[in-house]
C-alpha atoms as a PDB file:
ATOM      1  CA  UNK A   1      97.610 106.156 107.797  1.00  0.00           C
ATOM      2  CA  UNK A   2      96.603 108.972 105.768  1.00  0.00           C
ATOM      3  CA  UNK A   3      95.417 109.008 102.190  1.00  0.00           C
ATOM      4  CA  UNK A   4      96.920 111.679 100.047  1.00  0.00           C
ATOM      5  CA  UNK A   5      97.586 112.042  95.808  1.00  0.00           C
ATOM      6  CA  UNK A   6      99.146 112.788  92.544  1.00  0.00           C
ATOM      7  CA  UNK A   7      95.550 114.857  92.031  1.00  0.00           C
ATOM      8  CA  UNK A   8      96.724 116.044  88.780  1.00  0.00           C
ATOM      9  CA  UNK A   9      95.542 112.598  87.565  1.00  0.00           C
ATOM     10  CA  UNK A  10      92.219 114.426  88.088  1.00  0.00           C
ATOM     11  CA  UNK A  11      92.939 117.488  86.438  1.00  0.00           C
ATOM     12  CA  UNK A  12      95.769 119.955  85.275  1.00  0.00           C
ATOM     13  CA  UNK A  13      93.464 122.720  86.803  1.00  0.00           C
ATOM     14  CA  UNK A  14      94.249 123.005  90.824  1.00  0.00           C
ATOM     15  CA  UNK A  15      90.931 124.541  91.859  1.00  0.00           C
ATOM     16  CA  UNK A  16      89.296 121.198  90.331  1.00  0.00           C
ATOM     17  CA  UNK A  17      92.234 119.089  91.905  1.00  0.00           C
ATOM     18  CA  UNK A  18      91.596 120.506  95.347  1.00  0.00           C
ATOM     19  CA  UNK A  19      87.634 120.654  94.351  1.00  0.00           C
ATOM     20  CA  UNK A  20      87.597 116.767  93.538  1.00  0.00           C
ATOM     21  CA  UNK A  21      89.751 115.906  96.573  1.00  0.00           C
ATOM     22  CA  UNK A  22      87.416 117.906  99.049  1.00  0.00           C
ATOM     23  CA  UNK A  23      84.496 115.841  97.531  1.00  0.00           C
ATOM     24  CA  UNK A  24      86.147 113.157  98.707  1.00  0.00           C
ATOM     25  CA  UNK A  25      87.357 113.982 102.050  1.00  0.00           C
ATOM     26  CA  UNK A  26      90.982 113.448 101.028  1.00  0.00           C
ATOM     27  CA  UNK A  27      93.213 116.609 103.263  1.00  0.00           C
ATOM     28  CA  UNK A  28      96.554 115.760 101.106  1.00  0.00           C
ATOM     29  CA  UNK A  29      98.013 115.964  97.928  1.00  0.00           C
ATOM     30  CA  UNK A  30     101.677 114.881  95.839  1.00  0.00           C
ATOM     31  CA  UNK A  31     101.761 118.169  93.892  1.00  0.00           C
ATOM     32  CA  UNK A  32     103.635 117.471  90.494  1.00  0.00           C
ATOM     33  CA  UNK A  33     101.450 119.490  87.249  1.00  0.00           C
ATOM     34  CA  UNK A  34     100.148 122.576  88.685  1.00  0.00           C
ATOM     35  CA  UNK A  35      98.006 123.637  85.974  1.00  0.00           C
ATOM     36  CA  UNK A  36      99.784 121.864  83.865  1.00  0.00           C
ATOM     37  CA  UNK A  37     103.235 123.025  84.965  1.00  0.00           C
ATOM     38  CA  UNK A  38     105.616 120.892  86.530  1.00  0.00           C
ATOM     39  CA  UNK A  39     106.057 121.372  90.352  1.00  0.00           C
ATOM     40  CA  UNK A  40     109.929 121.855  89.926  1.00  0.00           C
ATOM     41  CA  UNK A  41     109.250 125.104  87.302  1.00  0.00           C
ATOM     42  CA  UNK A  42     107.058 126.843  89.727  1.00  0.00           C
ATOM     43  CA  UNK A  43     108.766 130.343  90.530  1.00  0.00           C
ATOM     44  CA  UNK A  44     108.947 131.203  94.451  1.00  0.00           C
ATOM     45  CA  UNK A  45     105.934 133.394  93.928  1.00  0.00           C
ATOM     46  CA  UNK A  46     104.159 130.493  92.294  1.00  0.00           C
ATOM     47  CA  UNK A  47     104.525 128.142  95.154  1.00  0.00           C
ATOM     48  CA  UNK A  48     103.049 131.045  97.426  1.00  0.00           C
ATOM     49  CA  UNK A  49     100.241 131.177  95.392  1.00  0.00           C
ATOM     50  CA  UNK A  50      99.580 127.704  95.580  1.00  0.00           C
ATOM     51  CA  UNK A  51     100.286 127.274  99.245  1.00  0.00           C
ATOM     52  CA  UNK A  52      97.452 130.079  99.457  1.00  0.00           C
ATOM     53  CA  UNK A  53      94.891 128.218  97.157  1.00  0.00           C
ATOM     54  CA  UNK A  54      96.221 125.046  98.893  1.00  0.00           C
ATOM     55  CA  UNK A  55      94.785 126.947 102.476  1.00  0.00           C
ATOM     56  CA  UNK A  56      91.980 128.081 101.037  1.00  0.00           C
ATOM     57  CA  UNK A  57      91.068 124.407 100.206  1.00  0.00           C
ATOM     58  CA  UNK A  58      92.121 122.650 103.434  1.00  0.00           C
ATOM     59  CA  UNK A  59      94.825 120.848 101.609  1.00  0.00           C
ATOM     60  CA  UNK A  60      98.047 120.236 102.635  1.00  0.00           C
ATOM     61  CA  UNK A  61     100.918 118.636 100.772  1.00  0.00           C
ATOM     62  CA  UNK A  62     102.405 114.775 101.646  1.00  0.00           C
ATOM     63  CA  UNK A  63     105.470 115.292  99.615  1.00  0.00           C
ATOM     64  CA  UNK A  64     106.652 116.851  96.425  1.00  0.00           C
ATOM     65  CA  UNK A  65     106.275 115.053  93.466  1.00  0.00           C
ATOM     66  CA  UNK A  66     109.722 116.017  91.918  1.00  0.00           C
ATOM     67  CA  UNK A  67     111.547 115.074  88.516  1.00  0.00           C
ATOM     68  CA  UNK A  68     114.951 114.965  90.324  1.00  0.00           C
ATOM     69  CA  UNK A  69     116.962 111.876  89.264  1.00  0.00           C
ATOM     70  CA  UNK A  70     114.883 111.667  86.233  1.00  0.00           C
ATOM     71  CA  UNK A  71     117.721 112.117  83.853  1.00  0.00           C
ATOM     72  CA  UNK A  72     120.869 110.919  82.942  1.00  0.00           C
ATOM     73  CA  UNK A  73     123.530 110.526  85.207  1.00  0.00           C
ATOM     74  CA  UNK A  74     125.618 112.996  83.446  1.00  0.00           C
ATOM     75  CA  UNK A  75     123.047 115.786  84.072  1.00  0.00           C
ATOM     76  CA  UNK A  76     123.611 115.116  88.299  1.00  0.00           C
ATOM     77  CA  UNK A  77     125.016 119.023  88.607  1.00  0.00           C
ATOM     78  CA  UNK A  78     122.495 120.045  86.494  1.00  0.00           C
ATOM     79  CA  UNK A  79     120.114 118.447  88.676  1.00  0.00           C
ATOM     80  CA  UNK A  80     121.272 119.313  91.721  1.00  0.00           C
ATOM     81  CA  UNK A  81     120.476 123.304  91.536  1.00  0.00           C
ATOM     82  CA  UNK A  82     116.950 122.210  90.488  1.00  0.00           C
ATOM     83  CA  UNK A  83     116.184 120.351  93.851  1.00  0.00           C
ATOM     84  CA  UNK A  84     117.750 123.118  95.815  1.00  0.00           C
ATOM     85  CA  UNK A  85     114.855 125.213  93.873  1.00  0.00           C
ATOM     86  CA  UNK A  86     112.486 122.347  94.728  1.00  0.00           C
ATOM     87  CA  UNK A  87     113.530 122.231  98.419  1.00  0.00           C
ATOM     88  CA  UNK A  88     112.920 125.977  98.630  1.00  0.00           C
ATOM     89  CA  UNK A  89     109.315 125.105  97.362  1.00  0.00           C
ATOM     90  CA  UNK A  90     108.747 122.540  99.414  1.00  0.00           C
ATOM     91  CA  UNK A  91     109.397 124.580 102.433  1.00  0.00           C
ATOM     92  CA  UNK A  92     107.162 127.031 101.027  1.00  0.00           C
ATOM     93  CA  UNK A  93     104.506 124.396 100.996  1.00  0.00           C
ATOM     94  CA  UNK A  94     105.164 123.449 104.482  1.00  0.00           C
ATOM     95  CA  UNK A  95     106.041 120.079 102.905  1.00  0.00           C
ATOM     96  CA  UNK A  96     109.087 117.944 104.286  1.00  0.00           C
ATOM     97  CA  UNK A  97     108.547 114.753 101.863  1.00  0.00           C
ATOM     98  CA  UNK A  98     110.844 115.193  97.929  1.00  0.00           C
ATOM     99  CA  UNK A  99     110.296 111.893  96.044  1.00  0.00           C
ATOM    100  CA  UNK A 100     113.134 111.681  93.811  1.00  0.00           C
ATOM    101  CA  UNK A 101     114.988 109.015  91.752  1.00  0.00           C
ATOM    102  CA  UNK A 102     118.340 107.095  90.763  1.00  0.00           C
ATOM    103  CA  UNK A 103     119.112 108.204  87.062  1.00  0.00           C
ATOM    104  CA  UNK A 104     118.358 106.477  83.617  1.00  0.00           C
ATOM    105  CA  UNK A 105     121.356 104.338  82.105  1.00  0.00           C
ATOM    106  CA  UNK A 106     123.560 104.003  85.300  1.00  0.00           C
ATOM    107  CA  UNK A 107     123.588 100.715  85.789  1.00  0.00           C
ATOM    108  CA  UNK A 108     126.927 100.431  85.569  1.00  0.00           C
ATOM    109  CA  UNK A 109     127.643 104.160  87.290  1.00  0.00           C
ATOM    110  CA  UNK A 110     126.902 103.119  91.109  1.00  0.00           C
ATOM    111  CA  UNK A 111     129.575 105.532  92.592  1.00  0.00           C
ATOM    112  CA  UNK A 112     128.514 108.279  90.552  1.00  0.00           C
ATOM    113  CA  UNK A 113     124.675 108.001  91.497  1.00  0.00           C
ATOM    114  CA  UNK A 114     125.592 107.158  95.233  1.00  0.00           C
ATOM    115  CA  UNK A 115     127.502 110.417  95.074  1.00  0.00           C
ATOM    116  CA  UNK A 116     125.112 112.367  93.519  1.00  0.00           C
ATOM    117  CA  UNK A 117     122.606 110.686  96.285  1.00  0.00           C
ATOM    118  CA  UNK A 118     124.506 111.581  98.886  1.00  0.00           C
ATOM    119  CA  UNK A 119     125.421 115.294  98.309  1.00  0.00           C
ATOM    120  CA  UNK A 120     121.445 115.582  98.190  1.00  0.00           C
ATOM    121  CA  UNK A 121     120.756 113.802 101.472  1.00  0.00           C
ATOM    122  CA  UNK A 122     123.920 116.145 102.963  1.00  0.00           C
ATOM    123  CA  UNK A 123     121.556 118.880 101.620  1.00  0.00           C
ATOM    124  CA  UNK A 124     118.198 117.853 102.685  1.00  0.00           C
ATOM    125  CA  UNK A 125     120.188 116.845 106.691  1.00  0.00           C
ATOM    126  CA  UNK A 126     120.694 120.659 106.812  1.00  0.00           C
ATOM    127  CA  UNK A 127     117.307 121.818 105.442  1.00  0.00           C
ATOM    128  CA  UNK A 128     115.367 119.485 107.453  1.00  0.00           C
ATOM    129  CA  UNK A 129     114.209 117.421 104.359  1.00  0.00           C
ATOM    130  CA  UNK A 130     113.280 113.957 103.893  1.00  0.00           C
ATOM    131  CA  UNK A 131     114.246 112.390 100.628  1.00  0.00           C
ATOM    132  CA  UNK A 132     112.004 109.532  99.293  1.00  0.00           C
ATOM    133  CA  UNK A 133     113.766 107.216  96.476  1.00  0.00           C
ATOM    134  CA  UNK A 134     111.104 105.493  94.444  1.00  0.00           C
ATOM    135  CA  UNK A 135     112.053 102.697  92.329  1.00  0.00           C
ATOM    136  CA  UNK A 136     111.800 103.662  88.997  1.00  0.00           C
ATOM    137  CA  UNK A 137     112.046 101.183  85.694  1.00  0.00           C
ATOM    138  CA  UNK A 138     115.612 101.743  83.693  1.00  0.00           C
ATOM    139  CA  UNK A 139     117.136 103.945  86.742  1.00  0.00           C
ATOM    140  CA  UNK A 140     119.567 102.360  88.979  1.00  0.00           C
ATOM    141  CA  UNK A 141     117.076 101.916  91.812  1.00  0.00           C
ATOM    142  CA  UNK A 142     114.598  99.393  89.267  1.00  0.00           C
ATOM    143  CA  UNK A 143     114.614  96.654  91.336  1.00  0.00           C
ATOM    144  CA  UNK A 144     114.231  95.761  95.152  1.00  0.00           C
ATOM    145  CA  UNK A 145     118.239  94.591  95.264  1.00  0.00           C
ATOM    146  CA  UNK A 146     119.393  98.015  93.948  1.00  0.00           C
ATOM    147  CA  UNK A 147     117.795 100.036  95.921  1.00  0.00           C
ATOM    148  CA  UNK A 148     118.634  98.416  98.583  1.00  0.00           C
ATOM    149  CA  UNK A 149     122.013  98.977  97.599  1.00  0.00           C
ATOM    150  CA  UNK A 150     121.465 102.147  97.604  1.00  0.00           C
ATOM    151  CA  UNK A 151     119.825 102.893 100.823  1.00  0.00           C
ATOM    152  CA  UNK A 152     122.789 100.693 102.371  1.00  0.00           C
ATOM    153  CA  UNK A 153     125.810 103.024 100.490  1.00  0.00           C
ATOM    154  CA  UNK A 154     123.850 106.472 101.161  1.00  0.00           C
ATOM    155  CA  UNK A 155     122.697 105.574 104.796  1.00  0.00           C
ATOM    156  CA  UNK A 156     121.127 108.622 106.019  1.00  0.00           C
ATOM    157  CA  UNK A 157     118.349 109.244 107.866  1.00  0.00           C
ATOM    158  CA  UNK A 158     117.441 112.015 105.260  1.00  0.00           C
ATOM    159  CA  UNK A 159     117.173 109.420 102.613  1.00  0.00           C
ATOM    160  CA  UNK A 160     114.331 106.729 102.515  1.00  0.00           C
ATOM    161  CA  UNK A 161     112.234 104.745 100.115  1.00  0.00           C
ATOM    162  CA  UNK A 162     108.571 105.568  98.842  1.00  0.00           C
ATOM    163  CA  UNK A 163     107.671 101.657  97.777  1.00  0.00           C
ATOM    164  CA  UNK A 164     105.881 101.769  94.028  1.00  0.00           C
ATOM    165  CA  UNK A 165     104.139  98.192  93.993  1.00  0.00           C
ATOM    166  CA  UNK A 166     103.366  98.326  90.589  1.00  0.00           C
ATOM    167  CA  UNK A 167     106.781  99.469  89.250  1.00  0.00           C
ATOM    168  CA  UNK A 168     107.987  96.300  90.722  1.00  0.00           C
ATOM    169  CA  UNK A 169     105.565  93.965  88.918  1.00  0.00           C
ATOM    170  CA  UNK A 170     106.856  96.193  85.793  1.00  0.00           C
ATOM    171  CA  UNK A 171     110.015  94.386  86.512  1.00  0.00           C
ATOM    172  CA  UNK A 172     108.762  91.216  86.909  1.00  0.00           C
ATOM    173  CA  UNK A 173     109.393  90.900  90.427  1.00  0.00           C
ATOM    174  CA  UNK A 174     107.304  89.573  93.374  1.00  0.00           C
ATOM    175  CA  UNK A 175     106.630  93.163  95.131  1.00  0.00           C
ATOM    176  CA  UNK A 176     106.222  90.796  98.803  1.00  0.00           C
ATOM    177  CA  UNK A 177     109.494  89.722  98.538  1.00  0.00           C
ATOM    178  CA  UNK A 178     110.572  93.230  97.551  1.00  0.00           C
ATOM    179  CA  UNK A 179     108.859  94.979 100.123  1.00  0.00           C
ATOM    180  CA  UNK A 180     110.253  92.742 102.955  1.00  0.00           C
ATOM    181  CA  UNK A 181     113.353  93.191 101.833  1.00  0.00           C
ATOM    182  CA  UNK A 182     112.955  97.205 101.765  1.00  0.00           C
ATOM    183  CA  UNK A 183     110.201  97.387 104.867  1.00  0.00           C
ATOM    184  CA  UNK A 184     112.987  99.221 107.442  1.00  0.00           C
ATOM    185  CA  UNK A 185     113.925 102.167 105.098  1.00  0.00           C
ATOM    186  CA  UNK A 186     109.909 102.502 103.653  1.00  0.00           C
ATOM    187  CA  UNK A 187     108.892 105.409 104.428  1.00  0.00           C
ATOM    188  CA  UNK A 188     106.392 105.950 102.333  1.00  0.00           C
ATOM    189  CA  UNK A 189     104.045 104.231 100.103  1.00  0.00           C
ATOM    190  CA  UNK A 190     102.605 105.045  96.545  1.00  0.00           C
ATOM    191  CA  UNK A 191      99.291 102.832  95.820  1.00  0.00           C
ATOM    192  CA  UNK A 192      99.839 102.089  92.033  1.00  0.00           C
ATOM    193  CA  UNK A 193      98.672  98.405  91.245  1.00  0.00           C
ATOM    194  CA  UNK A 194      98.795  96.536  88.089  1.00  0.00           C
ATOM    195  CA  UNK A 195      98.223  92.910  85.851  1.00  0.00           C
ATOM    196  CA  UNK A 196     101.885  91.241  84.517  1.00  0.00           C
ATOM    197  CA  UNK A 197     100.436  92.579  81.622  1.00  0.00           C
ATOM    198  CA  UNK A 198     101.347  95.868  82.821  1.00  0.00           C
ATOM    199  CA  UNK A 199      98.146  97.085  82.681  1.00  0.00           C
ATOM    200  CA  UNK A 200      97.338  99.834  85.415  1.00  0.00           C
ATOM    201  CA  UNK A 201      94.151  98.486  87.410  1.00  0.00           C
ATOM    202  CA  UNK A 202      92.519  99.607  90.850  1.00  0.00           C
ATOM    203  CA  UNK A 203      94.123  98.912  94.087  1.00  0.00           C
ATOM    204  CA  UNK A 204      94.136  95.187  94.731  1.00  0.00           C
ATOM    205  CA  UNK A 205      93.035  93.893  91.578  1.00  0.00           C
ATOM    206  CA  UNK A 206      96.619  93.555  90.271  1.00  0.00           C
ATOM    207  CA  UNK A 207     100.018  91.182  91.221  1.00  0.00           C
ATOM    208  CA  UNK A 208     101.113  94.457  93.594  1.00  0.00           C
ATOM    209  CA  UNK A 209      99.977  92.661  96.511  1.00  0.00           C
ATOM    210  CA  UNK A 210      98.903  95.739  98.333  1.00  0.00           C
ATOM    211  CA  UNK A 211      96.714  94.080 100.865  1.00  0.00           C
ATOM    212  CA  UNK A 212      99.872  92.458 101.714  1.00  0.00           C
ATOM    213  CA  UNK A 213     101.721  94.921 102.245  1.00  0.00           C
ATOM    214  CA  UNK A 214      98.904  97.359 103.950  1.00  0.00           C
ATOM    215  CA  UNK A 215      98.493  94.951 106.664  1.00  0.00           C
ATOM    216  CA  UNK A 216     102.510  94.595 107.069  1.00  0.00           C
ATOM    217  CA  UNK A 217     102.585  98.199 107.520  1.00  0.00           C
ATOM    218  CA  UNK A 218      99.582  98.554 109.994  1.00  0.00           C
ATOM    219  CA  UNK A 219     101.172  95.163 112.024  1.00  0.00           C
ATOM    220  CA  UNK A 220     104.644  97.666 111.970  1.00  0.00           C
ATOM    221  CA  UNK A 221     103.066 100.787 113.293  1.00  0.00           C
ATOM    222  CA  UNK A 222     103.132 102.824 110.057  1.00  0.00           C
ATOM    223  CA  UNK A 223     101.543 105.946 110.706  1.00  0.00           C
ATOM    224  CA  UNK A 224     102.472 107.654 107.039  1.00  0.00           C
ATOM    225  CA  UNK A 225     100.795 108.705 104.139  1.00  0.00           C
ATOM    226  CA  UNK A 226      99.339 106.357 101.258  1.00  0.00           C
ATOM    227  CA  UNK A 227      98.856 108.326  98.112  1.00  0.00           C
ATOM    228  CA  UNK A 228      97.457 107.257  95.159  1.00  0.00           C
ATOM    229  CA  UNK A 229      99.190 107.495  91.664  1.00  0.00           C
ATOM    230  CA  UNK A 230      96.778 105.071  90.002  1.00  0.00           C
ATOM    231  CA  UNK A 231      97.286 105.752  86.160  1.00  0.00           C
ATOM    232  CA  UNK A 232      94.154 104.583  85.281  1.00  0.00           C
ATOM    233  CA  UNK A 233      94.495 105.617  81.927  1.00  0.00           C
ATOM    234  CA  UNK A 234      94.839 102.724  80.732  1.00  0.00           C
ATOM    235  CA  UNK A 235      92.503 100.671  82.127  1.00  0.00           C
ATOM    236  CA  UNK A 236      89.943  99.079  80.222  1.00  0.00           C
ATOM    237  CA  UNK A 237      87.082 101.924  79.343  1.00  0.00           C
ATOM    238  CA  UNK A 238      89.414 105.121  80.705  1.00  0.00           C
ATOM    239  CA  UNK A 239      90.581 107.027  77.568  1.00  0.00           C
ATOM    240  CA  UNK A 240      92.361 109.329  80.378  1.00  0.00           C
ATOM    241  CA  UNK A 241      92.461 109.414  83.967  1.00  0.00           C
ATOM    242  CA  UNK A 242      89.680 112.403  85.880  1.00  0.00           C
ATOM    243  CA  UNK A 243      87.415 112.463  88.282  1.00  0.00           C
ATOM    244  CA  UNK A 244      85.966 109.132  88.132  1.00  0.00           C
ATOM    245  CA  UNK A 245      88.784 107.040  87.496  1.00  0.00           C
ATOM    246  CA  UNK A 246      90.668 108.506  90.736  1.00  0.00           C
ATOM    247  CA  UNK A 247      87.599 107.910  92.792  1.00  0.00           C
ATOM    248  CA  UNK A 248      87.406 104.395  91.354  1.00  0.00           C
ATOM    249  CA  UNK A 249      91.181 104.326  93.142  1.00  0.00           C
ATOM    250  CA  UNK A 250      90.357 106.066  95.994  1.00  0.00           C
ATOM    251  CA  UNK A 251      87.107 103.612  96.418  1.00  0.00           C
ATOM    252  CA  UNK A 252      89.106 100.443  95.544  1.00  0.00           C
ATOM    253  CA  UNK A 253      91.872 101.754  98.445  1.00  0.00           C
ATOM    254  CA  UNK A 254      89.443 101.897 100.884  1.00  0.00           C
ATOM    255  CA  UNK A 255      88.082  98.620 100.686  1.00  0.00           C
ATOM    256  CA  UNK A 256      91.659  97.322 100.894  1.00  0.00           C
ATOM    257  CA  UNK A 257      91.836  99.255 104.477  1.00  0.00           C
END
């Protein structure tokens, strides 16, 4: 397994991103704010300078921490030329992973959002893309039974899911029963943990079961990439996130393994 991050939790600044993660011995990255711009707004040029910095630093990208599927339903065309932009940066970036989502306020919209899934994964089949569904709270795919439902109605090989732990105790569901229900399509995990409080806390101090789950994966063979999106923020004396709250995660993480 390899250990990789949203490092902009760290900083908006890349050079101290890439500085913090190489203090840490940590060879990956989810890029999403790029000095505080969104991945997805980067120009062409931009992404070449970062894949240059991203060289320079030893760092390599898991997957591309996109917005797609972050909007309403209605938007989906919209959408759609955006993560043809985002899968020309991610082959820029040498990066095959997108995380995207399943739309806000289509719960009652399946087809549409299954459609506008689809014509994605058709996209990503001929670009040599992987797309990674996380489950996201108010989209479509918020709990463990609808995205399974959508894994099932898309069913390509192009289209998997990145399993969020904590945005499943944010829906008040038991994320071991969740995750064996998803295991065959996870393809990727995001270590995010938290209290039914919905407090964001360290790896394995929360109801996200990640030990679980970690030893599930190892027992299966996973050989893919665990990144950390810890948002500790929030918890208890972070005012914000930095340096030493995502080397609290990474620390915590590490025990787990």
């Amino acid at each position: 397994m390899y250990i990789s991050g949203f490092a902009d939790e760290i900083d908006k600044s890349v050079d101290i991103q890439f500085a913090v993660l190489n203090k840490l011995g940590i060879k990956y990255f989810e890029p999403r704010g790029i000095d505080g711009k969104d991945i997805s707004l980067l120009s062409l040029d931009e992404a070449k300078d970062l894949k240059n910095k991203m060289d320079k630093a030893g760092i390599k990208a898991s997957a591309i921490g996109s917005p797609i599927g972050k909007t309403e339903i209605s938007d989906a065309d919209r959408d759609f030329e955006l993560f043809k932009h985002i899968v020309e940066i991610a082959k820029i970036l040498d990066c095959r992973f997108i995380r995207i989502f399943s739309y806000y306020n289509a719960c009652n919209a399946k087809d549409a959002v299954v459609s506008a899934l689809k014509r994605m994964a058709e996209y990503a089949e001929k670009e040599n893309i992987i797309l990674l569904h996380e489950n996201e709270k108010d989209s479509f795919g918020d709990t463990a039974e609808r995205c399974l439902e959508l894994l099932e109605a898309v069913n390509s090989e192009n289209f998997k899911a990145v399993f969020n732990p904590a945005n499943f105790v944010h829906q008040g569901e038991d994320t071991i029963k969740a995750f064996e229900m998803l295991k065959k399509y996870v393809a990727y995990m995001h270590i995010k943990d938290s209290r039914e409080d919905k407090t964001f806390v360290p790896a394995g101090a929360g109801k996200g079961n990640i030990k679980y789950i970690l030893r599930s994966l190892k027992s299966d063979g996973y050989d893919g990439f665990l990144s950390l999106e810890p948002q500790l923020g929030t918890f208890e004396s972070f005012e914000k996130g930095g340096e030493v709250a995502f080397t609290l995660a990474y620390n915590s993480l590490k025990i787990l393994m």
